[in-house]
C-alpha atoms as a PDB file:
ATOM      1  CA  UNK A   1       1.858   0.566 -10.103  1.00  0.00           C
ATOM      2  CA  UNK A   2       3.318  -0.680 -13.287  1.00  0.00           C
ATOM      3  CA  UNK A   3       5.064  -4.381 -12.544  1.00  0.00           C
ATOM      4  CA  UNK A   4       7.181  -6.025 -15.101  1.00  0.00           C
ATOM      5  CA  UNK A   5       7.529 -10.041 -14.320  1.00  0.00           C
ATOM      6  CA  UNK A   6      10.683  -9.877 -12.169  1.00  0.00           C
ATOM      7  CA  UNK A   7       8.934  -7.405  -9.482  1.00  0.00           C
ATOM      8  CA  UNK A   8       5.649  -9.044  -9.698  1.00  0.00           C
ATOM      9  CA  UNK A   9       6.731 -11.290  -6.805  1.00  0.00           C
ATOM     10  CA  UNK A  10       9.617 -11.594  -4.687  1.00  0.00           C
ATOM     11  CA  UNK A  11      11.625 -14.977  -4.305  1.00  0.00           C
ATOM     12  CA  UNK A  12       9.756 -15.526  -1.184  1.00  0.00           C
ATOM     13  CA  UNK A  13       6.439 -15.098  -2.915  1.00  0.00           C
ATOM     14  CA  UNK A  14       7.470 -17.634  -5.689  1.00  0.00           C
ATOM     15  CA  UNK A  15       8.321 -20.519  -2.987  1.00  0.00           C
ATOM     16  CA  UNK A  16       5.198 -19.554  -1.497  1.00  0.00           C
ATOM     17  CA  UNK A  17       2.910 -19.636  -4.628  1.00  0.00           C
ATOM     18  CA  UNK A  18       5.236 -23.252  -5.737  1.00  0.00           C
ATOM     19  CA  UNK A  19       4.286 -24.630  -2.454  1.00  0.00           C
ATOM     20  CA  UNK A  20       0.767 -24.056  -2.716  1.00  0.00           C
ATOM     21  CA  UNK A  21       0.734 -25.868  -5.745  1.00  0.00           C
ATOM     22  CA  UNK A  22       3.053 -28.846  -3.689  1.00  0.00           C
ATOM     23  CA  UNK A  23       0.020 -28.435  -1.067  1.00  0.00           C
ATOM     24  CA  UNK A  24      -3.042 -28.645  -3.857  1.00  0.00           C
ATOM     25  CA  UNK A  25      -1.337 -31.380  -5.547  1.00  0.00           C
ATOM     26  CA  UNK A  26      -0.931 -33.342  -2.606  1.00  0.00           C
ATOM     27  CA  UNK A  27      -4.580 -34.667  -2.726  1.00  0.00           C
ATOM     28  CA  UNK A  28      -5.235 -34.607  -6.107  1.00  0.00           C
ATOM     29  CA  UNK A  29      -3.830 -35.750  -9.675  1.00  0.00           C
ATOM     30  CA  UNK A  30      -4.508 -32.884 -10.992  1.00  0.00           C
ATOM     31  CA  UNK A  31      -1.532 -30.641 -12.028  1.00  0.00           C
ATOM     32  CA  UNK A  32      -1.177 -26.864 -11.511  1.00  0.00           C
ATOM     33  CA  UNK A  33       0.892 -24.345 -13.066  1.00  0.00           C
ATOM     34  CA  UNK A  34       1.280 -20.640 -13.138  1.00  0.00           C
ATOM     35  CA  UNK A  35       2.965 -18.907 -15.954  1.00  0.00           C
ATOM     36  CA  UNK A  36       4.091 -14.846 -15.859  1.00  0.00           C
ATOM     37  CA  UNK A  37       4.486 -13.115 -18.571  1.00  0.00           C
ATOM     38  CA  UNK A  38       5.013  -9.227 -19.118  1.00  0.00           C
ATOM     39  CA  UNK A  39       2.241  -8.801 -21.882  1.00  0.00           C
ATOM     40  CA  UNK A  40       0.355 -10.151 -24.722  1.00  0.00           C
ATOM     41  CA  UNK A  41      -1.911  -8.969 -27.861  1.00  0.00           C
ATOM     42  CA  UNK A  42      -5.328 -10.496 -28.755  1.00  0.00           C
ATOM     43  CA  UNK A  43      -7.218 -12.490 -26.900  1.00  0.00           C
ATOM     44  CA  UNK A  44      -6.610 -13.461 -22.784  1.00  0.00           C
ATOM     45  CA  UNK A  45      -8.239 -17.007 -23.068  1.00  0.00           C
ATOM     46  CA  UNK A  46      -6.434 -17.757 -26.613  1.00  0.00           C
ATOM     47  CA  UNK A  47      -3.267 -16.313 -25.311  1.00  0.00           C
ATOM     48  CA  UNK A  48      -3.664 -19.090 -22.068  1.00  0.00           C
ATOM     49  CA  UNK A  49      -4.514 -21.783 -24.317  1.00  0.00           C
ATOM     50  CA  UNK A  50      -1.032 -21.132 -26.517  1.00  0.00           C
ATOM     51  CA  UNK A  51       0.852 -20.857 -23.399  1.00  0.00           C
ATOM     52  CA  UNK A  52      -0.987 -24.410 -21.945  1.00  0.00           C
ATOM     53  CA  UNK A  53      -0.147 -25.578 -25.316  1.00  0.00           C
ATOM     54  CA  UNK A  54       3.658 -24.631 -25.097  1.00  0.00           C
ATOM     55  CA  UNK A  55       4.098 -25.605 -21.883  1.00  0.00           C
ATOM     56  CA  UNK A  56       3.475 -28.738 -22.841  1.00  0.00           C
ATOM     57  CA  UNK A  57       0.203 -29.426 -20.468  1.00  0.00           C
ATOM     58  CA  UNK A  58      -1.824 -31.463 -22.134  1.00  0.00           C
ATOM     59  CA  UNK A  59       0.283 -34.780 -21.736  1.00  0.00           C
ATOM     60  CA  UNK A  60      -1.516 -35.557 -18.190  1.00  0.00           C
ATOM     61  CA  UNK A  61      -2.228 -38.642 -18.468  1.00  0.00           C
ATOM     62  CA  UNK A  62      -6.756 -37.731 -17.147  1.00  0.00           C
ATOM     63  CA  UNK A  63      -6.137 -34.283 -19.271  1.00  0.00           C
ATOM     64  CA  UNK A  64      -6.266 -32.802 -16.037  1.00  0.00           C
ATOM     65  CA  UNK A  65      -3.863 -29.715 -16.218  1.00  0.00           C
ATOM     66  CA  UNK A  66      -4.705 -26.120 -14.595  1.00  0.00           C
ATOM     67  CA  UNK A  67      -2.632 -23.035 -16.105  1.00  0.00           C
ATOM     68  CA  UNK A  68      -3.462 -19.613 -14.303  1.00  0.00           C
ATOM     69  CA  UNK A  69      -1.869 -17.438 -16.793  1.00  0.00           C
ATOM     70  CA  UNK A  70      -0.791 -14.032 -15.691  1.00  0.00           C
ATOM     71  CA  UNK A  71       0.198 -10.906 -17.776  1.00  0.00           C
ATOM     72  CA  UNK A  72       1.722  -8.801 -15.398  1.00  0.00           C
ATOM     73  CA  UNK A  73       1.577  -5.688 -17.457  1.00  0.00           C
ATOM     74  CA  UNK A  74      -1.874  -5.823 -19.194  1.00  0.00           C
ATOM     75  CA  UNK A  75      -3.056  -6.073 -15.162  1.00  0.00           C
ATOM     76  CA  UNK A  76      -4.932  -9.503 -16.955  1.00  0.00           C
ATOM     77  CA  UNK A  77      -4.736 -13.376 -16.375  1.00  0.00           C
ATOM     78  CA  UNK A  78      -6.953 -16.068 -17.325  1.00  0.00           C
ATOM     79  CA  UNK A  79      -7.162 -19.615 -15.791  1.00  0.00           C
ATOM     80  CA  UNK A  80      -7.012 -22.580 -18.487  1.00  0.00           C
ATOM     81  CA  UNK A  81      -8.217 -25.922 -18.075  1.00  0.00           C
ATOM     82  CA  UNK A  82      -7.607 -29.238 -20.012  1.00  0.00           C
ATOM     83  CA  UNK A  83     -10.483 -31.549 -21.328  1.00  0.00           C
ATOM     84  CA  UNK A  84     -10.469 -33.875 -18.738  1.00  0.00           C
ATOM     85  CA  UNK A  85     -11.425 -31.157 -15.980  1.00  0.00           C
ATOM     86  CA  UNK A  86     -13.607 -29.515 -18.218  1.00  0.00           C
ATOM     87  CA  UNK A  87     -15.550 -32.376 -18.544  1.00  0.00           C
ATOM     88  CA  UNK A  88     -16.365 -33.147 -14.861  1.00  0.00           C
ATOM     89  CA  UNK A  89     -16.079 -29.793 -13.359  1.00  0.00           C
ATOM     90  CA  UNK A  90     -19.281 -27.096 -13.093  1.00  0.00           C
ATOM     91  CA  UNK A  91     -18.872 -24.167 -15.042  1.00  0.00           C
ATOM     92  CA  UNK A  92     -18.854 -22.055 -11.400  1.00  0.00           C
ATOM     93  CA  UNK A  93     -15.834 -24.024 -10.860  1.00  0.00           C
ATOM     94  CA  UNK A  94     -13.645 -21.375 -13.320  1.00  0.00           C
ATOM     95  CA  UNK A  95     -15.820 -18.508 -12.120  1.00  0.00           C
ATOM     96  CA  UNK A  96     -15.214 -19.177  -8.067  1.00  0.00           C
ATOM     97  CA  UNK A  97     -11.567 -19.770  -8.705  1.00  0.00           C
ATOM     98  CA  UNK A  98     -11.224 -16.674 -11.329  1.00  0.00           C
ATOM     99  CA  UNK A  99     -13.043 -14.321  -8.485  1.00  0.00           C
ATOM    100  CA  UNK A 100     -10.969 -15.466  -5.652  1.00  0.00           C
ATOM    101  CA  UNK A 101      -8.043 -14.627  -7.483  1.00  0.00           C
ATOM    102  CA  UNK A 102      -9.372 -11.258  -8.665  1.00  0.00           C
ATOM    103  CA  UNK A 103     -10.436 -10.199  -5.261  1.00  0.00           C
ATOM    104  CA  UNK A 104      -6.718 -10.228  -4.384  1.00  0.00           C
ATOM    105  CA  UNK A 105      -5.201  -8.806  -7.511  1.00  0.00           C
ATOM    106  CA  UNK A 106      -7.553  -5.579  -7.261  1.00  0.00           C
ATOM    107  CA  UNK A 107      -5.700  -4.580  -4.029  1.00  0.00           C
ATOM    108  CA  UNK A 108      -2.385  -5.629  -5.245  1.00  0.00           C
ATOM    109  CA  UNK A 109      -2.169  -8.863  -3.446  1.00  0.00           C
ATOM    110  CA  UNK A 110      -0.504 -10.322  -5.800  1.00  0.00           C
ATOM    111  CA  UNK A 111       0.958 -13.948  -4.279  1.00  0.00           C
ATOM    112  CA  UNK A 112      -1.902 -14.055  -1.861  1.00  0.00           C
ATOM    113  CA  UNK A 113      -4.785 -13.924  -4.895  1.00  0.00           C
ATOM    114  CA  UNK A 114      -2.460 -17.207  -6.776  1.00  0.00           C
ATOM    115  CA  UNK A 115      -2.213 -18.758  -3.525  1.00  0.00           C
ATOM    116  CA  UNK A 116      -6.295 -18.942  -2.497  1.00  0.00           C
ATOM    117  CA  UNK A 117      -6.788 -19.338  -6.242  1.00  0.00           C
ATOM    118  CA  UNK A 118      -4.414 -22.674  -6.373  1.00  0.00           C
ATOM    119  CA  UNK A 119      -5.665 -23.944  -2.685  1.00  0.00           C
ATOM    120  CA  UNK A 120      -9.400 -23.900  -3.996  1.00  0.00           C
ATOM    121  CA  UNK A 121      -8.570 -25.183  -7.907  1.00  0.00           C
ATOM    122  CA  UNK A 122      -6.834 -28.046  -5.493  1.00  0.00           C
ATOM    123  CA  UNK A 123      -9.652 -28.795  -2.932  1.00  0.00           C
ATOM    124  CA  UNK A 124     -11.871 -28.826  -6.096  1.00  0.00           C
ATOM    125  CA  UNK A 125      -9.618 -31.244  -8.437  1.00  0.00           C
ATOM    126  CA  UNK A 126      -9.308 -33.472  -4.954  1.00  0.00           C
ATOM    127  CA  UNK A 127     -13.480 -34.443  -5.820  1.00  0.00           C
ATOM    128  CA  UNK A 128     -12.970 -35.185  -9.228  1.00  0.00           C
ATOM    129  CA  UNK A 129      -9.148 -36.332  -9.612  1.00  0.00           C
ATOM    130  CA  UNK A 130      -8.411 -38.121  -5.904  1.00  0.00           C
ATOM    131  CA  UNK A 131      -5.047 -39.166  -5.511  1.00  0.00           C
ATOM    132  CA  UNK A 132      -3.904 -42.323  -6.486  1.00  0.00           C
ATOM    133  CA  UNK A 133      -1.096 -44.818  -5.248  1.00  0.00           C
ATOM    134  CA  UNK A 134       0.352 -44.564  -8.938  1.00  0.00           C
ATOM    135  CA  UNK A 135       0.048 -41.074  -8.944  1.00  0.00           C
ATOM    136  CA  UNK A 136       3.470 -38.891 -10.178  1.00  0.00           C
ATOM    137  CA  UNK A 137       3.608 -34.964 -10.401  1.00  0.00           C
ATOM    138  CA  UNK A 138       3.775 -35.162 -14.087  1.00  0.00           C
ATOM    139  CA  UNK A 139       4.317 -31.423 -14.441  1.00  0.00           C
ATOM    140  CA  UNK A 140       6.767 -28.794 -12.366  1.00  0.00           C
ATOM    141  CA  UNK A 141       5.375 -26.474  -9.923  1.00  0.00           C
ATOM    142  CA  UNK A 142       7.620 -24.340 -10.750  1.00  0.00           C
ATOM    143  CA  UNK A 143       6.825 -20.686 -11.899  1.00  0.00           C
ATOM    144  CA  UNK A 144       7.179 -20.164 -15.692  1.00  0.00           C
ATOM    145  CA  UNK A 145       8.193 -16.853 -17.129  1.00  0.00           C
ATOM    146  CA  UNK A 146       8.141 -15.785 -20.711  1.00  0.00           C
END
């Protein structure tokens, strides 16, 4: 089936995917964000990296900002993390959360594959980023589309 960003998911499926990210954030300072986006040229992990970049992600205050990029059209997506994750985390920790969302996508669940892939990014930021009483959501959960 060939998707274009406003069919990937339906209204539902965004509030679902943004509360996941409510729900991983809770425990964690970390900050999550999904970005959709029809296409792209070049590279998957330079193309997240531009998008992380635009977005604006890097201004956490522990450089600890999550994009799972999605191009809806090139069936592709790509998870990008800041320095301050990258620094603590395993590098299994990208793989696990990469497969979990690829398991889903290859039978066209969609919302269900950002979901498990947000939940587990979360539970694993929770280890290395636990909440704090200071703590702010210093970036929107809400969907980006470009």
């Amino acid at each position: 089936m060939h998707y274009c960003i406003e069919e990937f998911l339906s209204t539902i499926e965004e509030q679902e995917v943004v509360e996941a990210i409510r729900l991983a954030e809770k425990n964690t300072s970390g900050e999550i964000r999904v970005h959709l986006e029809n296409t792209f040229k070049g590279d998957i992990k330079s193309r997240a990296l531009e998008v992380f970049s635009i977005l604006k992600m890097h201004n956490t205050r522990l450089q600890n900002g999550v994009l799972i990029y999605v191009a809806v059209q090139n069936k592709a997506f790509g998870i990008y993390g800041d320095k301050g994750i990258n620094d603590r985390v395993t590098p299994d920790f990208w793989i696990k959360t990469k497969t979990i969302i690829e398991n889903h996508f290859k039978s066209g669940n969609y919302k269900q594959g950002l979901v498990d892939g947000i939940l587990h990014a979360g539970e694993q930021l929770k280890k290395h980023f636990p909440i704090s009483g200071s703590d702010k959501n210093e970036l929107t959960n809400k969907i980006s589309k470009g």
